[in-house]
N, C-alpha and C. Protein backbone atom coordinates (compact mmCIF):
# COMPACT_ATOMS: atom_id res chain seq x y z
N UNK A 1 -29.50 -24.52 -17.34
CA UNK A 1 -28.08 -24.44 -17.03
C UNK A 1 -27.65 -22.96 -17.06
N UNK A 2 -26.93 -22.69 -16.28
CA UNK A 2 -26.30 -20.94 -15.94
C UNK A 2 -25.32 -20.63 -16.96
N UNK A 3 -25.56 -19.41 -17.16
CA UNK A 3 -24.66 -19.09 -18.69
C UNK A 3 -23.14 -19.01 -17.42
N UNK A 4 -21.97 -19.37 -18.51
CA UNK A 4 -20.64 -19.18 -17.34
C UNK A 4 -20.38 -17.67 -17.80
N UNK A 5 -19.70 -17.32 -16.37
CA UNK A 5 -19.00 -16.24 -16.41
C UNK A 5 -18.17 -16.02 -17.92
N UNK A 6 -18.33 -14.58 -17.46
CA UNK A 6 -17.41 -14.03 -18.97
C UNK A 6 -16.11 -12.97 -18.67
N UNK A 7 -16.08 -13.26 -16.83
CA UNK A 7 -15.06 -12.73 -16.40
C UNK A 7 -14.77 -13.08 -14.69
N UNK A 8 -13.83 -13.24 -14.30
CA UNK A 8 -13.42 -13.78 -12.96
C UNK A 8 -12.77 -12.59 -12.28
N UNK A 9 -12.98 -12.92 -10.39
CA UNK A 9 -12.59 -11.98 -9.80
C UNK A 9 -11.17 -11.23 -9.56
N UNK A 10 -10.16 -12.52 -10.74
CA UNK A 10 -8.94 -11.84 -10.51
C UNK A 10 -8.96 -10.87 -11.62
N UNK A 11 -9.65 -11.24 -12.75
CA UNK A 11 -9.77 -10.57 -13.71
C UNK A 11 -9.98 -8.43 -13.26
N UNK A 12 -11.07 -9.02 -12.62
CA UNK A 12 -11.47 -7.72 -11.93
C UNK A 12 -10.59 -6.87 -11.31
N UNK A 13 -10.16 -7.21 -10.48
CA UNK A 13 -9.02 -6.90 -9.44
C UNK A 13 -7.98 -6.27 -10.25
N UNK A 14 -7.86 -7.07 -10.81
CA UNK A 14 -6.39 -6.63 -11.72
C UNK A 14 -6.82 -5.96 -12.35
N UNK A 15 -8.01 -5.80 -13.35
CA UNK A 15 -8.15 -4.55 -13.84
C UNK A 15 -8.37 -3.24 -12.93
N UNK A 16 -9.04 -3.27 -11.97
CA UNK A 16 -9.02 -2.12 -10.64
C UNK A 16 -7.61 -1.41 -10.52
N UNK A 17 -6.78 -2.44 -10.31
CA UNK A 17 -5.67 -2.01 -9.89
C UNK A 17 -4.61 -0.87 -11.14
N UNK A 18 -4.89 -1.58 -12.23
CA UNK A 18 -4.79 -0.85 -13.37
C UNK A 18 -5.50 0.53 -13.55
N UNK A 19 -6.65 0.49 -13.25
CA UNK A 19 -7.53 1.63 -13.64
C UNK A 19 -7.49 2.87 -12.35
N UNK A 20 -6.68 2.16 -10.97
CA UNK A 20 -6.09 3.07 -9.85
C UNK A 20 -5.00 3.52 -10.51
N UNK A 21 -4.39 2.90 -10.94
CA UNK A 21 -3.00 3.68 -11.20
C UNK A 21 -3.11 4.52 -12.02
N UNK A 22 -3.94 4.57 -13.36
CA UNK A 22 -4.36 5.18 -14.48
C UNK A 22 -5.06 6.80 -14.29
N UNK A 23 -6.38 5.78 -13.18
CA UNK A 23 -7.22 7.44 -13.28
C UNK A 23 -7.36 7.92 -11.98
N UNK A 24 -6.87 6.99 -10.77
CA UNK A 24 -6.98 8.08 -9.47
C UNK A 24 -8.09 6.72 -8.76
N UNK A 25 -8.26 7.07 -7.52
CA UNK A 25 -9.28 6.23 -7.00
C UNK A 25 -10.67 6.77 -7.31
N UNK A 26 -10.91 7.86 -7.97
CA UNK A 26 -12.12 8.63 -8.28
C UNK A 26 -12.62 7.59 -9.58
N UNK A 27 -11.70 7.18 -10.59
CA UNK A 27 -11.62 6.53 -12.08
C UNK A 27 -12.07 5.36 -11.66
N UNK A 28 -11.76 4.89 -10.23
CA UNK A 28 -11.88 3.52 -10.05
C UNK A 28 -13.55 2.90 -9.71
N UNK A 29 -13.82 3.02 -10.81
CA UNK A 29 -15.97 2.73 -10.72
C UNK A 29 -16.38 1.69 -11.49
N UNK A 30 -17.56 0.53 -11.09
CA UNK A 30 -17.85 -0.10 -11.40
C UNK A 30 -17.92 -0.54 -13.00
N UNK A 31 -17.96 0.86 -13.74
CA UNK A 31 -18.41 0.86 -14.78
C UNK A 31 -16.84 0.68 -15.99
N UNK A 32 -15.99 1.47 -15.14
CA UNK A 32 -14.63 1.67 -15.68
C UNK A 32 -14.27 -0.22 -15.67
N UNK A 33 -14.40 -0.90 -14.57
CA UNK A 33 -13.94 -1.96 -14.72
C UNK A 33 -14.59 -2.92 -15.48
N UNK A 34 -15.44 -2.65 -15.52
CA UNK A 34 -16.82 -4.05 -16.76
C UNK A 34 -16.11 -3.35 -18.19
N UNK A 35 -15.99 -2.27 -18.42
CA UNK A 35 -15.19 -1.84 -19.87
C UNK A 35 -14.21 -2.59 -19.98
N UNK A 36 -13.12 -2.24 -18.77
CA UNK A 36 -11.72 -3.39 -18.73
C UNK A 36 -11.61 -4.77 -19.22
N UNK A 37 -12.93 -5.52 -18.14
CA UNK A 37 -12.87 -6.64 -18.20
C UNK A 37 -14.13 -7.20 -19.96
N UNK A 38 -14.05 -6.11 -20.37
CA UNK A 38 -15.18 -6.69 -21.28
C UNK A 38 -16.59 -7.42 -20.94
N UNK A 39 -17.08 -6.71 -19.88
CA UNK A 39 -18.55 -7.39 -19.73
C UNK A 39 -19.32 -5.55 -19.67
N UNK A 40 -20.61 -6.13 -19.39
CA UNK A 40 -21.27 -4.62 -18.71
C UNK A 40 -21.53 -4.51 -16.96
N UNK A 41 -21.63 -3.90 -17.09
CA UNK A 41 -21.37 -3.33 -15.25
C UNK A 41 -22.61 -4.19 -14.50
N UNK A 42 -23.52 -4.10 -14.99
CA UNK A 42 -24.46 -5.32 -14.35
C UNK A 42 -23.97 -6.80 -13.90
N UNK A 43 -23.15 -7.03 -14.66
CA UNK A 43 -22.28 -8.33 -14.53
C UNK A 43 -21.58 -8.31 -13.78
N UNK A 44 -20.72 -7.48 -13.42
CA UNK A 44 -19.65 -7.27 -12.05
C UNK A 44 -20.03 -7.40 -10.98
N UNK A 45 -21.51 -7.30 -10.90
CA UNK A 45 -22.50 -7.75 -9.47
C UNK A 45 -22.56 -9.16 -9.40
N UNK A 46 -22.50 -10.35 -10.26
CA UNK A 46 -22.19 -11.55 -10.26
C UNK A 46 -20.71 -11.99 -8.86
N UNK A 47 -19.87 -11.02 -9.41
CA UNK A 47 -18.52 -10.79 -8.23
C UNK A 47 -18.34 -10.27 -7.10
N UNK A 48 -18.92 -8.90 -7.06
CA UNK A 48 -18.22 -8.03 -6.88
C UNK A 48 -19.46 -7.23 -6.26
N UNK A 49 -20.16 -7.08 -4.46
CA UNK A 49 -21.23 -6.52 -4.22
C UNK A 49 -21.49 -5.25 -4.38
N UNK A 50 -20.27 -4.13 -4.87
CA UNK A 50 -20.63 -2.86 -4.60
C UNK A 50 -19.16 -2.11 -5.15
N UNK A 51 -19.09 -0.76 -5.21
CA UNK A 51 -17.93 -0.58 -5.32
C UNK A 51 -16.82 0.05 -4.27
N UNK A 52 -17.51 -0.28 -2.86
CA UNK A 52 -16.87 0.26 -1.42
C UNK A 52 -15.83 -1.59 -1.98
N UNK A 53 -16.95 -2.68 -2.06
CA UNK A 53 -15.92 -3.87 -2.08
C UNK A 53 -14.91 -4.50 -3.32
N UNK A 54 -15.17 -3.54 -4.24
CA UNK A 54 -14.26 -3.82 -5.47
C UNK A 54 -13.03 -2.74 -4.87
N UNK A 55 -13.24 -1.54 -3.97
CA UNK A 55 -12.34 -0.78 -3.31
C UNK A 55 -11.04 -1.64 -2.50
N UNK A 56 -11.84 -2.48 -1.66
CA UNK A 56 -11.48 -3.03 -0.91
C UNK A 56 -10.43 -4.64 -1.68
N UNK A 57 -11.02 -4.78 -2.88
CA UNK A 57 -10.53 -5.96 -3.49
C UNK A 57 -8.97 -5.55 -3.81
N UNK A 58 -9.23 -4.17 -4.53
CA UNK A 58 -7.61 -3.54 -4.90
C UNK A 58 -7.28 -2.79 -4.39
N UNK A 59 -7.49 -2.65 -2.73
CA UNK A 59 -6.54 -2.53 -2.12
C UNK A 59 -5.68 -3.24 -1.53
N UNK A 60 -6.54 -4.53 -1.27
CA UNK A 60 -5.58 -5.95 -0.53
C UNK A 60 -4.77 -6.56 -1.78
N UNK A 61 -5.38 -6.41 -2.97
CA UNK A 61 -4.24 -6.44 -4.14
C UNK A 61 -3.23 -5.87 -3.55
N UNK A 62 -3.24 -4.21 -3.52
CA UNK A 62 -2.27 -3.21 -3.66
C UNK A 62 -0.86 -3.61 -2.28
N UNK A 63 -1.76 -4.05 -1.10
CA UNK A 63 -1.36 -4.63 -0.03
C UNK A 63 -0.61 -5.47 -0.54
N UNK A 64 -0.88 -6.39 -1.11
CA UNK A 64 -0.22 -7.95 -1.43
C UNK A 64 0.81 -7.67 -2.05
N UNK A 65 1.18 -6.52 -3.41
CA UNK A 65 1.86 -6.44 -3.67
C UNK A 65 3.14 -5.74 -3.14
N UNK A 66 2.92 -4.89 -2.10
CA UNK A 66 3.74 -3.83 -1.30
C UNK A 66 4.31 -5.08 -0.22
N UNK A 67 3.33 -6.12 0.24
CA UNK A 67 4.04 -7.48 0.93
C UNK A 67 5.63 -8.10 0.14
N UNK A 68 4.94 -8.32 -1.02
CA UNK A 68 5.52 -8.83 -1.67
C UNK A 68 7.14 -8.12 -2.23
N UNK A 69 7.01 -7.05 -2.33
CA UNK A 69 8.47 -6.02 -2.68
C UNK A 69 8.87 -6.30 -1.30
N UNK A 70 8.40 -5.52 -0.31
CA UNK A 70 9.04 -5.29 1.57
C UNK A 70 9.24 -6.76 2.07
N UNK A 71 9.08 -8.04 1.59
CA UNK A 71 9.91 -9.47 2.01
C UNK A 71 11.19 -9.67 1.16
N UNK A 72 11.46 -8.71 0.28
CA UNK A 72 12.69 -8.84 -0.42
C UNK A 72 13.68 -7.97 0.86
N UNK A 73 13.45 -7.24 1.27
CA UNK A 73 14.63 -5.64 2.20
C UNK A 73 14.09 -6.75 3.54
N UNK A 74 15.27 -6.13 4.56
CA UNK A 74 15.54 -6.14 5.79
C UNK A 74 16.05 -5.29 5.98
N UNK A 75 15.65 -4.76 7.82
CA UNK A 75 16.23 -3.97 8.81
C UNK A 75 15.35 -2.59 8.22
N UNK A 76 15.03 -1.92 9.55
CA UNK A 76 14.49 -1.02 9.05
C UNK A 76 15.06 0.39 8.10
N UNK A 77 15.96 0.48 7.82
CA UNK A 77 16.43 1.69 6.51
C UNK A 77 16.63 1.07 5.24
N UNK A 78 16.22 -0.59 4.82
CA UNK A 78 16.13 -1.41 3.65
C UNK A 78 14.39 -1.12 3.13
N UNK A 79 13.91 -1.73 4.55
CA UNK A 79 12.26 -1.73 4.22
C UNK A 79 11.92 0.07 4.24
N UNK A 80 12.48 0.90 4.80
CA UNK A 80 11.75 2.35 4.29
C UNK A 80 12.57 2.38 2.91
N UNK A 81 13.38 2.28 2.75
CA UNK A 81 13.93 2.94 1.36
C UNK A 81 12.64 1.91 0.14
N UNK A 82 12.47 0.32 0.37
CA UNK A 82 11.68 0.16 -0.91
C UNK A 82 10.50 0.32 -0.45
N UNK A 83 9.38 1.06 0.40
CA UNK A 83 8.18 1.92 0.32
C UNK A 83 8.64 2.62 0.07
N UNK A 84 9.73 3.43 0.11
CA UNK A 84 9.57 4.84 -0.85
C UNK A 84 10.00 4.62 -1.87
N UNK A 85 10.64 3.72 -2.25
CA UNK A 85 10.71 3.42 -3.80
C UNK A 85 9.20 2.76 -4.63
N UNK A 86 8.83 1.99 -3.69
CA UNK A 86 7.17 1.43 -4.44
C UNK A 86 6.03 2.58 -4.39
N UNK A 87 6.15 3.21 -3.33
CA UNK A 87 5.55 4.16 -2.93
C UNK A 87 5.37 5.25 -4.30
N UNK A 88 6.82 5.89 -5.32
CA UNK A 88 6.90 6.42 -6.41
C UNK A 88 6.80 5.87 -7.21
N UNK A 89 6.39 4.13 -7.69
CA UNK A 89 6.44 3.85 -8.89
C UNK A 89 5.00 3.44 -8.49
N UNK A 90 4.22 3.32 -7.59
CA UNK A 90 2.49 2.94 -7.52
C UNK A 90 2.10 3.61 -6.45
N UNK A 91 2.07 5.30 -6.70
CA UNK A 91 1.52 6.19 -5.69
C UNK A 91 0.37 6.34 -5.74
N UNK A 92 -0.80 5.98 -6.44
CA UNK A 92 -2.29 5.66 -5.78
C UNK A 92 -2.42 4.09 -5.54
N UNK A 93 -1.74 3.53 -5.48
CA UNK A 93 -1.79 1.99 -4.70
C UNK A 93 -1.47 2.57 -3.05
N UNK A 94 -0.11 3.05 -3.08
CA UNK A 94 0.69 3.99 -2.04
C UNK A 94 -0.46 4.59 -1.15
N UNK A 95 -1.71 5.29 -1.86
CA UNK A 95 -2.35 5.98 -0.80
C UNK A 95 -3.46 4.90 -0.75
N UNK A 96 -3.67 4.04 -1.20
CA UNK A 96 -5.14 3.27 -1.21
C UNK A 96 -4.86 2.34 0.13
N UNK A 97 -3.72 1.95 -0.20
CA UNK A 97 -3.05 0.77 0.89
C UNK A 97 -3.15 1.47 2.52
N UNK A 98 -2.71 2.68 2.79
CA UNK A 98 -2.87 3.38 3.51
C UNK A 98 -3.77 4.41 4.09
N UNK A 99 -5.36 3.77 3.60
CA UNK A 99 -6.31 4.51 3.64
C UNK A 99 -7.19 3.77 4.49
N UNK A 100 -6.73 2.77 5.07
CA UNK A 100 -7.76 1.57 6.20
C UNK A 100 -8.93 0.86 5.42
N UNK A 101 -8.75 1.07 3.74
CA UNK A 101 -9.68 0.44 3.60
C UNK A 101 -9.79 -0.80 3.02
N UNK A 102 -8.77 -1.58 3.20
CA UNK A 102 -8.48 -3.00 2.92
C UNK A 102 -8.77 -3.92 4.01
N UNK A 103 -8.43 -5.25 3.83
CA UNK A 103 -9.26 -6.09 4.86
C UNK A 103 -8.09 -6.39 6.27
N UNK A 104 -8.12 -6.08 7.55
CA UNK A 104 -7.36 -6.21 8.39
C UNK A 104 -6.14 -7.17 8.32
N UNK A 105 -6.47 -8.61 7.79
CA UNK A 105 -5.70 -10.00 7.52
C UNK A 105 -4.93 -9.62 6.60
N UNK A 106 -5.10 -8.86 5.77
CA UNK A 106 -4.28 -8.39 4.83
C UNK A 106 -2.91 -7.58 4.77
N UNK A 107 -3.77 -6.20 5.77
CA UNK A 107 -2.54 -5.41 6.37
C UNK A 107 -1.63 -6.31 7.09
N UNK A 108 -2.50 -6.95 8.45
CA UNK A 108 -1.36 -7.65 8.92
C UNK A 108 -0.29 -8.28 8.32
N UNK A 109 -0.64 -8.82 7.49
CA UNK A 109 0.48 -9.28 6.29
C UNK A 109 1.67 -8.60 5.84
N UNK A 110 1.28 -7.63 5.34
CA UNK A 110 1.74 -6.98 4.85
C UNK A 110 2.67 -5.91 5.58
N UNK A 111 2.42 -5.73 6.87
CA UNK A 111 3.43 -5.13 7.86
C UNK A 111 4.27 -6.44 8.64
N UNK A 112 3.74 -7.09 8.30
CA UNK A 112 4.92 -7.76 9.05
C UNK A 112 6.36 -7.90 8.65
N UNK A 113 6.70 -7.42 7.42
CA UNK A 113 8.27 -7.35 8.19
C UNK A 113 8.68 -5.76 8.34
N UNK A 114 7.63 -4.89 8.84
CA UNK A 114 8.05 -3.84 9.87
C UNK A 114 7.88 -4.37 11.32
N UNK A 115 6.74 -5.06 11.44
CA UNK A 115 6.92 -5.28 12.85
C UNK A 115 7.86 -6.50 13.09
N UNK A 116 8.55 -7.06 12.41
CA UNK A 116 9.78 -7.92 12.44
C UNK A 116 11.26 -7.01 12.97
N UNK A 117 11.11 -6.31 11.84
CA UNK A 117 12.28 -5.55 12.35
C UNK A 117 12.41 -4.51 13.57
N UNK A 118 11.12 -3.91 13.33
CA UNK A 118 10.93 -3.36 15.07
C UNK A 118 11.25 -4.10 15.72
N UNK A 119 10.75 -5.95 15.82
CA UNK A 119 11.12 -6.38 16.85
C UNK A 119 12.95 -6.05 17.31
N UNK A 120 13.87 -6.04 16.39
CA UNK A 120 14.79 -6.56 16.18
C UNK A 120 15.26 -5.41 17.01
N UNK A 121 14.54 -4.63 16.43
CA UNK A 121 15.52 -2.94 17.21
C UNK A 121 15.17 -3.06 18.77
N UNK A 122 13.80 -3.26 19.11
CA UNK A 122 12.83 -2.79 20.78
C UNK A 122 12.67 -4.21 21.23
N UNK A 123 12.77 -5.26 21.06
CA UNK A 123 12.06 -6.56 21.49
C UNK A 123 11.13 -6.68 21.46
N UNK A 124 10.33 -7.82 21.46
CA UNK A 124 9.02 -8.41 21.20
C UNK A 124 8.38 -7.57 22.47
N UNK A 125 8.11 -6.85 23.36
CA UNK A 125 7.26 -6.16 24.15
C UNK A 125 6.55 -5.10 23.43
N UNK A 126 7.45 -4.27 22.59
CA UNK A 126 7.20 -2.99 21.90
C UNK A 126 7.45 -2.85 20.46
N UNK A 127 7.53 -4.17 20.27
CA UNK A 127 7.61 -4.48 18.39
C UNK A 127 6.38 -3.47 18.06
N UNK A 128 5.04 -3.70 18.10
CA UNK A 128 4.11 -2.83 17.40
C UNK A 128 4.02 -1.49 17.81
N UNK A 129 4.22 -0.96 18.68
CA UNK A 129 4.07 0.48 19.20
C UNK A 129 5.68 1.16 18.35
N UNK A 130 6.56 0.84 17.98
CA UNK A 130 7.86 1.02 17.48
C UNK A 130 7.56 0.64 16.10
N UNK A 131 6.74 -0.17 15.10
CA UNK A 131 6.16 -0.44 14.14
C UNK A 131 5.32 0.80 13.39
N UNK A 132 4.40 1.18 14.44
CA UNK A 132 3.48 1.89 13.98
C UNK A 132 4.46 3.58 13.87
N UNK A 133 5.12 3.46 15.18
CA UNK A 133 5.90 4.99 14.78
C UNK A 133 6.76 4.54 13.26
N UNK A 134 7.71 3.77 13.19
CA UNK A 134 7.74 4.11 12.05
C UNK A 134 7.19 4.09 11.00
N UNK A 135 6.28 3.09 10.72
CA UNK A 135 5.22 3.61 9.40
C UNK A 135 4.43 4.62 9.43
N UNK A 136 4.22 5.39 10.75
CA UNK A 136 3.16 6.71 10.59
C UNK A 136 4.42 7.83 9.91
N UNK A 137 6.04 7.64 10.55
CA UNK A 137 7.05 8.83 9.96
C UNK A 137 6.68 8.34 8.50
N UNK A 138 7.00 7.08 8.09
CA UNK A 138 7.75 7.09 6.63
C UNK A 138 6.65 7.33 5.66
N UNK A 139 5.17 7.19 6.26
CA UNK A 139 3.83 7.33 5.12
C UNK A 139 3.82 8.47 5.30
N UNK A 140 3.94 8.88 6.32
CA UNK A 140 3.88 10.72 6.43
C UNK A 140 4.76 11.90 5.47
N UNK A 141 6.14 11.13 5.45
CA UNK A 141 7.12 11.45 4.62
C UNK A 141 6.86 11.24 3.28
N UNK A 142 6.62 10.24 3.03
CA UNK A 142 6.62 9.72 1.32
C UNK A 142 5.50 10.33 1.01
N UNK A 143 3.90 10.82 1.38
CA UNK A 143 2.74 11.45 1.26
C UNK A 143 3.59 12.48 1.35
N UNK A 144 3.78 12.97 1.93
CA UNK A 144 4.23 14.82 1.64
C UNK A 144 5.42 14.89 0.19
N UNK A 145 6.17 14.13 0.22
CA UNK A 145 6.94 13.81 -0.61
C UNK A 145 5.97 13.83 -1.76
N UNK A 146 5.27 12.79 -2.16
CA UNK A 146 4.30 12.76 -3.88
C UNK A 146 3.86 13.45 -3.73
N UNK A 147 2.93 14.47 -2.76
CA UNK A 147 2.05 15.89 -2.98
C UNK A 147 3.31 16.71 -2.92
N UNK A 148 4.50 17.00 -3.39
CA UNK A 148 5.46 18.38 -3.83
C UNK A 148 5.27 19.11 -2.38
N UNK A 149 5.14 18.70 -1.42
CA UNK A 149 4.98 19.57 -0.32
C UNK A 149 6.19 19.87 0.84
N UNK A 150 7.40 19.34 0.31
CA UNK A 150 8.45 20.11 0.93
C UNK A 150 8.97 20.97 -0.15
N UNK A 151 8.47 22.61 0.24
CA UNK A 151 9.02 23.70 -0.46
C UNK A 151 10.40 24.63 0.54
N UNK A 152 10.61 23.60 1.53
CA UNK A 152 11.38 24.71 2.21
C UNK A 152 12.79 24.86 1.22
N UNK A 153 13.42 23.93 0.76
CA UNK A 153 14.69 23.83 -0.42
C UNK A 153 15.41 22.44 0.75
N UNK A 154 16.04 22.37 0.21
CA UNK A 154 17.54 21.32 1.51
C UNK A 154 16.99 20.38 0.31
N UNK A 155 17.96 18.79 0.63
CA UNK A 155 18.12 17.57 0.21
C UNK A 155 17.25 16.82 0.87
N UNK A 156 15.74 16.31 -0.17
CA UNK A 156 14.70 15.39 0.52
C UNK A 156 15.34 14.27 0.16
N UNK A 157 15.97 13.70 -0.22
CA UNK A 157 16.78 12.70 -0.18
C UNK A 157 17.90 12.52 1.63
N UNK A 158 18.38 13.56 1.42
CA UNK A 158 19.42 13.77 2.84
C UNK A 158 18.15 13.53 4.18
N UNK A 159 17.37 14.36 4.05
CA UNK A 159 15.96 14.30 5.05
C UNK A 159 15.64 12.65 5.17
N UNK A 160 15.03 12.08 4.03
CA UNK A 160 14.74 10.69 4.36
C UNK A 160 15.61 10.26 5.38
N UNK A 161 17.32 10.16 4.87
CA UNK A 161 18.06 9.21 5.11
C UNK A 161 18.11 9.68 7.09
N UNK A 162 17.88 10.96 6.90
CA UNK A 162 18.26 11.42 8.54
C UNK A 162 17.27 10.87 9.49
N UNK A 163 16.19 10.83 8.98
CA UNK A 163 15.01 10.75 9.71
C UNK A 163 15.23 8.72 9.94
N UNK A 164 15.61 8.57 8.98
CA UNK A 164 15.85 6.75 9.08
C UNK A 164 17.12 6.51 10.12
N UNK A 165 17.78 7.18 10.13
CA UNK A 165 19.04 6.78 10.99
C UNK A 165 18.58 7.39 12.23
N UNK A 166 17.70 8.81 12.84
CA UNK A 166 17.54 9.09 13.96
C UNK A 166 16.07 8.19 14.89
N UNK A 167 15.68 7.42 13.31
CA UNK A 167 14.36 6.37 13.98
C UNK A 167 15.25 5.21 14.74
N UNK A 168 16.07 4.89 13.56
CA UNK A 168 16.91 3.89 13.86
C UNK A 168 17.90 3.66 15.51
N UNK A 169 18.20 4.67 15.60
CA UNK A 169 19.11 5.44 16.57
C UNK A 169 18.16 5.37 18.09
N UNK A 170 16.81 6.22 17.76
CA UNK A 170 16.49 6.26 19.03
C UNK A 170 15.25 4.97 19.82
N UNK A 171 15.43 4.04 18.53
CA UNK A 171 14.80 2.78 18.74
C UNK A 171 15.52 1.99 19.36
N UNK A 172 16.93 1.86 19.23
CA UNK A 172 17.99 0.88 19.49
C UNK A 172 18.62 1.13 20.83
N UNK A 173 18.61 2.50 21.00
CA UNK A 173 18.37 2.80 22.21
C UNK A 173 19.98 3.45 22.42
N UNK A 174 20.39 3.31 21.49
CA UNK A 174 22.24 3.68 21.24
C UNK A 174 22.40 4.80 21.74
């Protein structure tokens, strides 16, 4: 008879996701998580084939949860304001999620209510091409934003809001 597990894959996951936020995606290693979960790292191969796919486990976590905040907001200056609010309270989730290396079914998920509200602004012809511009501005923004990289001075607060009303503006077609 097979000895049972002494730890499960949500177990895992959730510790990943913990140990991203903690030590960086560099921290995030096979070995860091069998400590977490209380087994030894040999055991995590029972789950978990490698650590490109324990990568991949907490990022569709990280996904799921960024789903999960962005179905609370509507219209697009609701859904950018809470990525940039989730974005500062889980900024290596923030870049993991946005690093392509989660599972496609997942993202899709998880953008859909940008490409909802695109629809709303462009119509269903150009929902995703109007989708993708704005998530390439607002990841672009909020990434420069957590790396301290607007040194010019002005209101990055005022900036967000401009850049949301002139997306807004020249989507709608006003």
């Amino acid at each position: 008879m097979p000895t049972p597990s002494r730890t499960s894959l949500d177990a895992i996951t959730t510790a990943g996701v913990e140990i991203l936020e903690t030590r960086g995606l560099p921290g995030l290693t096979m070995q860091a998580v069998a400590r977490a979960v209380g087994v030894k790292a040999p055991s995590l191969y029972k789950h978990v084939r490698d650590r490109e796919t324990l990568v991949g486990l907490v990022a569709d976590a990280a996904a799921t949860d960024l789903a999960a905040d962005l179905e609370e907001h509507e219209g697009l200056a609701g859904l950018a304001h809470a990525l940039r609010f989730w974005a500062a309270a889980h900024p290596e989730m923030f870049r993991l999620v946005f690093s392509g290396r989660g599972s496609p079914e997942v993202a899709v998920a998880a953008g859909a209510p940008v490409v909802t509200a695109a629809r709303d602004l462009v119509g269903p012809a150009d929902k995703l091409s109007a989708a993708r511009l704005v998530t390439a501005w607002a990841t672009g923004f909020i990434s420069m934003e957590l790396a301290g990289a607007f040194q010019l001075g002005g209101d990055v607060d005022e900036a967000f809001e401009y850049g949301i009303e002139r997306l807004s503006v020249a989507l709608s077609g006003r």
